[in-house]
C-alpha atoms as a PDB file:
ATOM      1  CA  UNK A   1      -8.295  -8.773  -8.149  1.00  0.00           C
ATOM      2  CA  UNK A   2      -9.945  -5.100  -8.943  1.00  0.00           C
ATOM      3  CA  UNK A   3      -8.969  -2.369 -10.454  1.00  0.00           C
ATOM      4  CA  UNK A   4      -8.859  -0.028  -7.781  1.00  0.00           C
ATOM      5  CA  UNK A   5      -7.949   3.977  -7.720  1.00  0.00           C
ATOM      6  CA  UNK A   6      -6.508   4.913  -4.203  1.00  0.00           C
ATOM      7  CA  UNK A   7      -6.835   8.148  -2.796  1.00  0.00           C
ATOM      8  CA  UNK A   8      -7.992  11.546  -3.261  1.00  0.00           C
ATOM      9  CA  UNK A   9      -5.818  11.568  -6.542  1.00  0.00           C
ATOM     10  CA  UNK A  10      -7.938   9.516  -7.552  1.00  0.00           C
ATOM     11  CA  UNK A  11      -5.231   7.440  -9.039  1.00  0.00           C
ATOM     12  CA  UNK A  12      -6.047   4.501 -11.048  1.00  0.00           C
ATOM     13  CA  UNK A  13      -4.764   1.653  -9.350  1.00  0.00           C
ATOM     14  CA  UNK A  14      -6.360  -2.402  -9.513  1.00  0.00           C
ATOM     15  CA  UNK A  15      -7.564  -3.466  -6.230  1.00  0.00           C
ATOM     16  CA  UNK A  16      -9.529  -7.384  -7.109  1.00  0.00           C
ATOM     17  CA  UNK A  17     -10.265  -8.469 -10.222  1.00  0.00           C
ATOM     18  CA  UNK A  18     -12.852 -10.255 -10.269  1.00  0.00           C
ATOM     19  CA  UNK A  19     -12.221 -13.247 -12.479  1.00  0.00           C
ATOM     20  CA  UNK A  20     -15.668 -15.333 -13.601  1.00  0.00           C
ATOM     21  CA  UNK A  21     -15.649 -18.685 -12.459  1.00  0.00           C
ATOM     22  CA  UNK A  22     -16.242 -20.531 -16.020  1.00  0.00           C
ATOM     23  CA  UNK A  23     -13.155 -22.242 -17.733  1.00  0.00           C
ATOM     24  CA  UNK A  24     -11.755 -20.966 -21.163  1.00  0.00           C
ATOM     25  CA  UNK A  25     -11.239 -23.746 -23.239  1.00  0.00           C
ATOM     26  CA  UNK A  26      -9.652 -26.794 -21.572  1.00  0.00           C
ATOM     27  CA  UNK A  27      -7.202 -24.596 -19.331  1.00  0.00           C
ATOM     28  CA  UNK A  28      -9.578 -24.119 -16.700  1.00  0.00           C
ATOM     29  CA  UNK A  29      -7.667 -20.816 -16.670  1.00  0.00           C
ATOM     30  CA  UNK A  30     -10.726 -18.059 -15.606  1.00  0.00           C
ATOM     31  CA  UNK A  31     -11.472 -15.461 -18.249  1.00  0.00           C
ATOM     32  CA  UNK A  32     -12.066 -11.671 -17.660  1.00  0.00           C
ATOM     33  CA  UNK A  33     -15.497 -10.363 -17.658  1.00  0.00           C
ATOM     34  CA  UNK A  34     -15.547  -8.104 -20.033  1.00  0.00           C
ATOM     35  CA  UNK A  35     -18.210  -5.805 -18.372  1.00  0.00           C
ATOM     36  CA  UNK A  36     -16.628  -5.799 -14.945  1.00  0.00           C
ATOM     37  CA  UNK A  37     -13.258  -4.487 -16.440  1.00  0.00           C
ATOM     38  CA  UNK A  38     -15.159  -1.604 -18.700  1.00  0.00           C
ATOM     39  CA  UNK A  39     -17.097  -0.348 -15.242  1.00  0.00           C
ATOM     40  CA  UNK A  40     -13.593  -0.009 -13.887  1.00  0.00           C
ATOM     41  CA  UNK A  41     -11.575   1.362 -16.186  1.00  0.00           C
ATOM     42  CA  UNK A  42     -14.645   3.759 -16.868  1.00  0.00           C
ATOM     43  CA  UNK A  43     -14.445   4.766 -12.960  1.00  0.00           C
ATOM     44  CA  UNK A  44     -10.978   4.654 -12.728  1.00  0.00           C
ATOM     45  CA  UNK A  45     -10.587   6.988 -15.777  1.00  0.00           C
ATOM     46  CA  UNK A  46     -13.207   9.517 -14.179  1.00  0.00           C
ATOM     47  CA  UNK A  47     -11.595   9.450 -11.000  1.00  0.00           C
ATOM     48  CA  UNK A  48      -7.667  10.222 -12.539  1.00  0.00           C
ATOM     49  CA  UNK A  49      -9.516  13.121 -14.554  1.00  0.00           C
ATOM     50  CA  UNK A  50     -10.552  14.192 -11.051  1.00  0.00           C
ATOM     51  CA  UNK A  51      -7.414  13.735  -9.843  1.00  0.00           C
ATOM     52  CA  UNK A  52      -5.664  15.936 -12.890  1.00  0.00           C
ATOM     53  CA  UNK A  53      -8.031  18.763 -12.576  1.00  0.00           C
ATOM     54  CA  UNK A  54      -7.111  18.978  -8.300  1.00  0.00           C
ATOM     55  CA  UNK A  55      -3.282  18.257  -9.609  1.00  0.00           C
ATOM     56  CA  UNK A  56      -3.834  21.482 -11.661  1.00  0.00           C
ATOM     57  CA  UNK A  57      -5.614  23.505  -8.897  1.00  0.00           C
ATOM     58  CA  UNK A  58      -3.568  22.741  -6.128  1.00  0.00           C
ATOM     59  CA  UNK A  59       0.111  22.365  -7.479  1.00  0.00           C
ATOM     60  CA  UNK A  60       2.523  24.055  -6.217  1.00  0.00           C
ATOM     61  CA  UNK A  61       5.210  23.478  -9.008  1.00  0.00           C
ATOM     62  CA  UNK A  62       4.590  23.695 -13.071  1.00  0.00           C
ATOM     63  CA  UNK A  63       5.355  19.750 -13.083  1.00  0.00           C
ATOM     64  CA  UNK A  64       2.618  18.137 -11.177  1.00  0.00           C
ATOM     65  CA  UNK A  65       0.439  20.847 -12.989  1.00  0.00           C
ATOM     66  CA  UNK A  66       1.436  20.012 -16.301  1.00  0.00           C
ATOM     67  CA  UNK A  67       1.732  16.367 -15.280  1.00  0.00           C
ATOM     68  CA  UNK A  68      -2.366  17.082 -13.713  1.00  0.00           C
ATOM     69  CA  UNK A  69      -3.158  18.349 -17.230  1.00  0.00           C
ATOM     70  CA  UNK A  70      -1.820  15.029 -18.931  1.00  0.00           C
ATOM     71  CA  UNK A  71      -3.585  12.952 -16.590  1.00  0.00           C
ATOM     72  CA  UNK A  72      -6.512  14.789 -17.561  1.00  0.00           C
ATOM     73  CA  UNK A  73      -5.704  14.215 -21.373  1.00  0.00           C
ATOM     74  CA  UNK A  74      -4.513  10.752 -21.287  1.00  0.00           C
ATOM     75  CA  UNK A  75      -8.010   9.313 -18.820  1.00  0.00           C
ATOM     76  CA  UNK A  76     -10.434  11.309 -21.260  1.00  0.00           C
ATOM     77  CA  UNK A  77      -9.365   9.869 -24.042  1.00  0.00           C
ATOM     78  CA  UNK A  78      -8.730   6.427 -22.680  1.00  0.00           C
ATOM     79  CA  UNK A  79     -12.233   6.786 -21.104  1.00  0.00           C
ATOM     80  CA  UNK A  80     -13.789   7.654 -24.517  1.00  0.00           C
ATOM     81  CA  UNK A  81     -12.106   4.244 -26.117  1.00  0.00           C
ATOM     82  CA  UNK A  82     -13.364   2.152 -23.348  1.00  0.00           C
ATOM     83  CA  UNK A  83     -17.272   3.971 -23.898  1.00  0.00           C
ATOM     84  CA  UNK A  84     -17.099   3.008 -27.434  1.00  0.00           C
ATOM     85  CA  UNK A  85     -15.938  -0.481 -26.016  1.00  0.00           C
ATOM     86  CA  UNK A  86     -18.975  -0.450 -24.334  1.00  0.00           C
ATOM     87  CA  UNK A  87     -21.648   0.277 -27.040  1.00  0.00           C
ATOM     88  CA  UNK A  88     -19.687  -2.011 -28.912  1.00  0.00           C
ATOM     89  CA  UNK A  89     -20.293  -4.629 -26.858  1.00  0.00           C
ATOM     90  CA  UNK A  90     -23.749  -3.349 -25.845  1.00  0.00           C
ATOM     91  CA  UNK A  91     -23.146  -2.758 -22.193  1.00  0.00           C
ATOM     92  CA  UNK A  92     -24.540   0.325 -20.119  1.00  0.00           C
ATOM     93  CA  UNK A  93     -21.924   1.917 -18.048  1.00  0.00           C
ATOM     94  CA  UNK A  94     -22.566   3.521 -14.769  1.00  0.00           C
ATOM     95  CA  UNK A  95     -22.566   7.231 -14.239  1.00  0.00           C
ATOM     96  CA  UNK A  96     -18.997   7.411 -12.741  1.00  0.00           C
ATOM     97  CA  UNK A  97     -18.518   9.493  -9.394  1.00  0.00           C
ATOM     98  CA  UNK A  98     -15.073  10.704  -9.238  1.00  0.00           C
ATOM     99  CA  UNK A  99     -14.816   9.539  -5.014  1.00  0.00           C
ATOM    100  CA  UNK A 100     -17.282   6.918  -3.575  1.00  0.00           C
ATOM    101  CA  UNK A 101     -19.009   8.793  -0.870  1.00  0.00           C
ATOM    102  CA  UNK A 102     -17.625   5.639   1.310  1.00  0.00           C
ATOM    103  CA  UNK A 103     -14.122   6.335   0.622  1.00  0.00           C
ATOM    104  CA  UNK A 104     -14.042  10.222   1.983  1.00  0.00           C
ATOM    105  CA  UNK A 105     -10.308  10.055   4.040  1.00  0.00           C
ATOM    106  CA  UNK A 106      -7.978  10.167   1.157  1.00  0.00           C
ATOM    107  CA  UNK A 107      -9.849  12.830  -0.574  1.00  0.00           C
ATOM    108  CA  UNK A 108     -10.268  14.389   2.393  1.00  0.00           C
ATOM    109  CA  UNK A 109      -6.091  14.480   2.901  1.00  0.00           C
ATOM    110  CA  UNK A 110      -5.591  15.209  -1.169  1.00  0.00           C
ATOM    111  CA  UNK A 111      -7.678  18.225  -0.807  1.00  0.00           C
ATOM    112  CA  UNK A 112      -6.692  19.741   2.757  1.00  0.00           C
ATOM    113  CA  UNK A 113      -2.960  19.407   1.245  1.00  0.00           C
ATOM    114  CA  UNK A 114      -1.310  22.384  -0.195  1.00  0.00           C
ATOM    115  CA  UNK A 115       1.617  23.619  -1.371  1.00  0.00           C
ATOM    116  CA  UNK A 116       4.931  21.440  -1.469  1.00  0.00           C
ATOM    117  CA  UNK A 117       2.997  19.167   0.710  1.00  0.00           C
ATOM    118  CA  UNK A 118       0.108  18.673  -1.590  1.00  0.00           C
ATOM    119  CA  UNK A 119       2.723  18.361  -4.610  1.00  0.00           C
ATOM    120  CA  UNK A 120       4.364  15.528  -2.716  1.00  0.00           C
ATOM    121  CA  UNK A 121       1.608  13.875  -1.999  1.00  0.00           C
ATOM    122  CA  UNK A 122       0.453  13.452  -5.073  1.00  0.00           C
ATOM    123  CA  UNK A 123       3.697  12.271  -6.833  1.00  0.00           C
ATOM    124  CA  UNK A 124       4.019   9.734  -4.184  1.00  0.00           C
ATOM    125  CA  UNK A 125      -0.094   8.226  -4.695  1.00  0.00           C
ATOM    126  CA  UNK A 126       0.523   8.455  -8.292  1.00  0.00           C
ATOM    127  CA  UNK A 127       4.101   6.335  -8.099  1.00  0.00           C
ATOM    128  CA  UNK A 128       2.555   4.024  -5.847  1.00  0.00           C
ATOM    129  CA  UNK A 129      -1.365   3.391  -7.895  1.00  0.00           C
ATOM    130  CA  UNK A 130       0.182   3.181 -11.258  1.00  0.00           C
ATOM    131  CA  UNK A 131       2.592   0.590 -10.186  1.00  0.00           C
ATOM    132  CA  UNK A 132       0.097  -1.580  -8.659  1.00  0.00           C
ATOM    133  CA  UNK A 133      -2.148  -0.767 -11.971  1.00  0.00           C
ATOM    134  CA  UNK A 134       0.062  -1.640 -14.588  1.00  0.00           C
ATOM    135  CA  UNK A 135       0.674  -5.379 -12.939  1.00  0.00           C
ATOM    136  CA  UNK A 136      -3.036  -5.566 -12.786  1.00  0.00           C
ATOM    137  CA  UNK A 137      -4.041  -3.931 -16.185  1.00  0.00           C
ATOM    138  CA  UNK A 138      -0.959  -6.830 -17.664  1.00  0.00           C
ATOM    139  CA  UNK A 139      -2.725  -9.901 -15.686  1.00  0.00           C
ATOM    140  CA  UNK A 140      -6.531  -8.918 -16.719  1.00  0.00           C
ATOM    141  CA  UNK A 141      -4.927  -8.565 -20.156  1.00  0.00           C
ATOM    142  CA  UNK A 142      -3.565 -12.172 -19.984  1.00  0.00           C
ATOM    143  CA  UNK A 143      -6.347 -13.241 -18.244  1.00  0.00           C
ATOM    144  CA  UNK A 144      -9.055 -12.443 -20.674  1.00  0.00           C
ATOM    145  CA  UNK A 145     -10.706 -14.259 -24.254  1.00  0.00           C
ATOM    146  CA  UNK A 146     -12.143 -11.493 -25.631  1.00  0.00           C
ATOM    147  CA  UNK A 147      -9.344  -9.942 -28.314  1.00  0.00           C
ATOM    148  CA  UNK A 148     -11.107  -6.323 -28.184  1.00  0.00           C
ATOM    149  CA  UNK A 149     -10.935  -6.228 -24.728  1.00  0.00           C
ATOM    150  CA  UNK A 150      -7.022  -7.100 -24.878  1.00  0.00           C
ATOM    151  CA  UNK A 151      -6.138  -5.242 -27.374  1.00  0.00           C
ATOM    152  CA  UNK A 152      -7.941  -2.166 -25.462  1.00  0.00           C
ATOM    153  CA  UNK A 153      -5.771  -2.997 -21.856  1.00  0.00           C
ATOM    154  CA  UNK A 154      -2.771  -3.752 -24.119  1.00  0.00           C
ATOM    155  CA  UNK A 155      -3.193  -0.132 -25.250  1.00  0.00           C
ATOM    156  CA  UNK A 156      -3.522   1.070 -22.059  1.00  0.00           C
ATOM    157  CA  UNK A 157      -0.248  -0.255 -20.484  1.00  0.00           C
ATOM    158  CA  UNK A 158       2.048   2.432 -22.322  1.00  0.00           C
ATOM    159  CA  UNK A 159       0.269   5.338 -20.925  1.00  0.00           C
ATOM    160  CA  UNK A 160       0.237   3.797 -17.251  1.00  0.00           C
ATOM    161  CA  UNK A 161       3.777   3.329 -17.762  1.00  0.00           C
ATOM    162  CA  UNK A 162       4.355   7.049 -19.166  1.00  0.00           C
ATOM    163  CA  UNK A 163       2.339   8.125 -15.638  1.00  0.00           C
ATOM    164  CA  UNK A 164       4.433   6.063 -13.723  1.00  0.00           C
ATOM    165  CA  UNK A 165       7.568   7.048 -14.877  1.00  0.00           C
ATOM    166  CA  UNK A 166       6.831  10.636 -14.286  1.00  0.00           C
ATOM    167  CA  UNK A 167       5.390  10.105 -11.301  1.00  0.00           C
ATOM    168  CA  UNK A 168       8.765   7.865 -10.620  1.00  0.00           C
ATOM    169  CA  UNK A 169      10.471  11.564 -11.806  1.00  0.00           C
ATOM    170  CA  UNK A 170       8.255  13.635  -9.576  1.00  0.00           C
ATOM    171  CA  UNK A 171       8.436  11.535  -6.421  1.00  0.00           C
ATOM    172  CA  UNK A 172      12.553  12.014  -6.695  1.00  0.00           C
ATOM    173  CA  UNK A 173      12.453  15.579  -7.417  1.00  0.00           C
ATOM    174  CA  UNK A 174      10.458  16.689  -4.819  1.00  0.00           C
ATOM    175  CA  UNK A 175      11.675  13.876  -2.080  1.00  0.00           C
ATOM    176  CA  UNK A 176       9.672  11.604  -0.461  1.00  0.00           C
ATOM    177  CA  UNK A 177       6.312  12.193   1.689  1.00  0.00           C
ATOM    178  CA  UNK A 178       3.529  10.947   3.568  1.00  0.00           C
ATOM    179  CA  UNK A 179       1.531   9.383   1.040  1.00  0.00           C
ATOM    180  CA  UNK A 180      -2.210   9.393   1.317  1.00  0.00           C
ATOM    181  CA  UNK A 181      -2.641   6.027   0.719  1.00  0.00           C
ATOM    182  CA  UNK A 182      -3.848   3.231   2.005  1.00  0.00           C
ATOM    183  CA  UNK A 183      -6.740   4.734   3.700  1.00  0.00           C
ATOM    184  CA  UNK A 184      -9.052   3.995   1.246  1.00  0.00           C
ATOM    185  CA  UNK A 185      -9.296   1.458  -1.959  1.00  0.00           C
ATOM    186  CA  UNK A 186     -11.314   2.624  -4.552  1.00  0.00           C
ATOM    187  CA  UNK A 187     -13.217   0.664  -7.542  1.00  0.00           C
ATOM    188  CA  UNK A 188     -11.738  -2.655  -9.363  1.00  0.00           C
ATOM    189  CA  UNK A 189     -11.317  -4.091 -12.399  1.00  0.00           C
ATOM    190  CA  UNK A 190     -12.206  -7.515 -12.934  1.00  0.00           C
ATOM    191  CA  UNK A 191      -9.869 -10.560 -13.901  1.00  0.00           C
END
């Protein structure tokens, strides 16, 4: 499975991991690569800053503003733990776009959105992606050897779970809509 940030909220979601094929130990269990998971989380991270800054443009009500601004908090300074991660380890990440130019429709949606519309919208992608990212985020955790890169996902869970719950709190405030997701899948994190 992936890590894998749906929409034009950019929200960081897991999409196919992609587990290496070599046994740990006598298991056979697969092991995380660690440089697969560090290109997504660095993505995914750029893409929910993305999505906090258009939270904050476009908002119609102080909460998914303020909740745009955390996002925006949270994914910079997650992204700058997973960077030194990476130097760490001696890996190059890419330059992260915030939307692949192949995955257009649900930015597209995100951005023509406005008002109480746009506000749903987002609460709705943001419920939905950090759901689906937390389950993923807890099996590449499990599914990995290397203790820096666990400790760093293990980390990671409590914020996705902050998101989530006040996306959870958004969503029921300001009723239900017509998510845009599931038009496009974005990036992945590896298991």
């Amino acid at each position: 499975m992936k890590l894998q940030r749906c929409g034009t909220l950019f929200v960081f979601t897991i999409a196919t991991l992609a587990w290496s094929g070599a046994a740990a130990g006598a298991d056979d269990r697969p092991t995380v690569k660690t440089e697969e998971v560090l290109t997504t989380l660095h993505h995914s991270n750029q893409m929910e800053i993305a999505a906090g800054k258009l939270a904050q443009e476009k908002g119609q009500s102080q909460d998914v503003k303020r909740f745009g601004k955390t996002l925006v908090t949270d994914h910079t300074a997650a992204d700058r733990k997973v960077m030194a991660l990476a130097k760490q380890e001696k890996i190059t990440l890419p330059a992260a776009e915030p939307m692949p130019a192949d995955q257009p429709g649900k930015a597209d949606k995100m951005k023509s959105a406005s008002g109480a519309e746009f506000d749903k919208m987002f609460a709705a992608d943001m419920l939905e992606d950090h759901k689906k990212a937390i389950a993923e985020v807890q099996s590449a955790r499990d599914g990995t050897a290397d203790e820096k890169l666990k400790t760093l996902l293990t980390a990671t869970l409590p914020v996705l779970e902050k998101h989530r719950d006040t996306a959870q709190k958004l969503t029921d405030k300001l009723g239900a809509s017509a998510s845009a997701a599931g038009t496009n899948a974005a990036p992945a994190l590896p298991r």
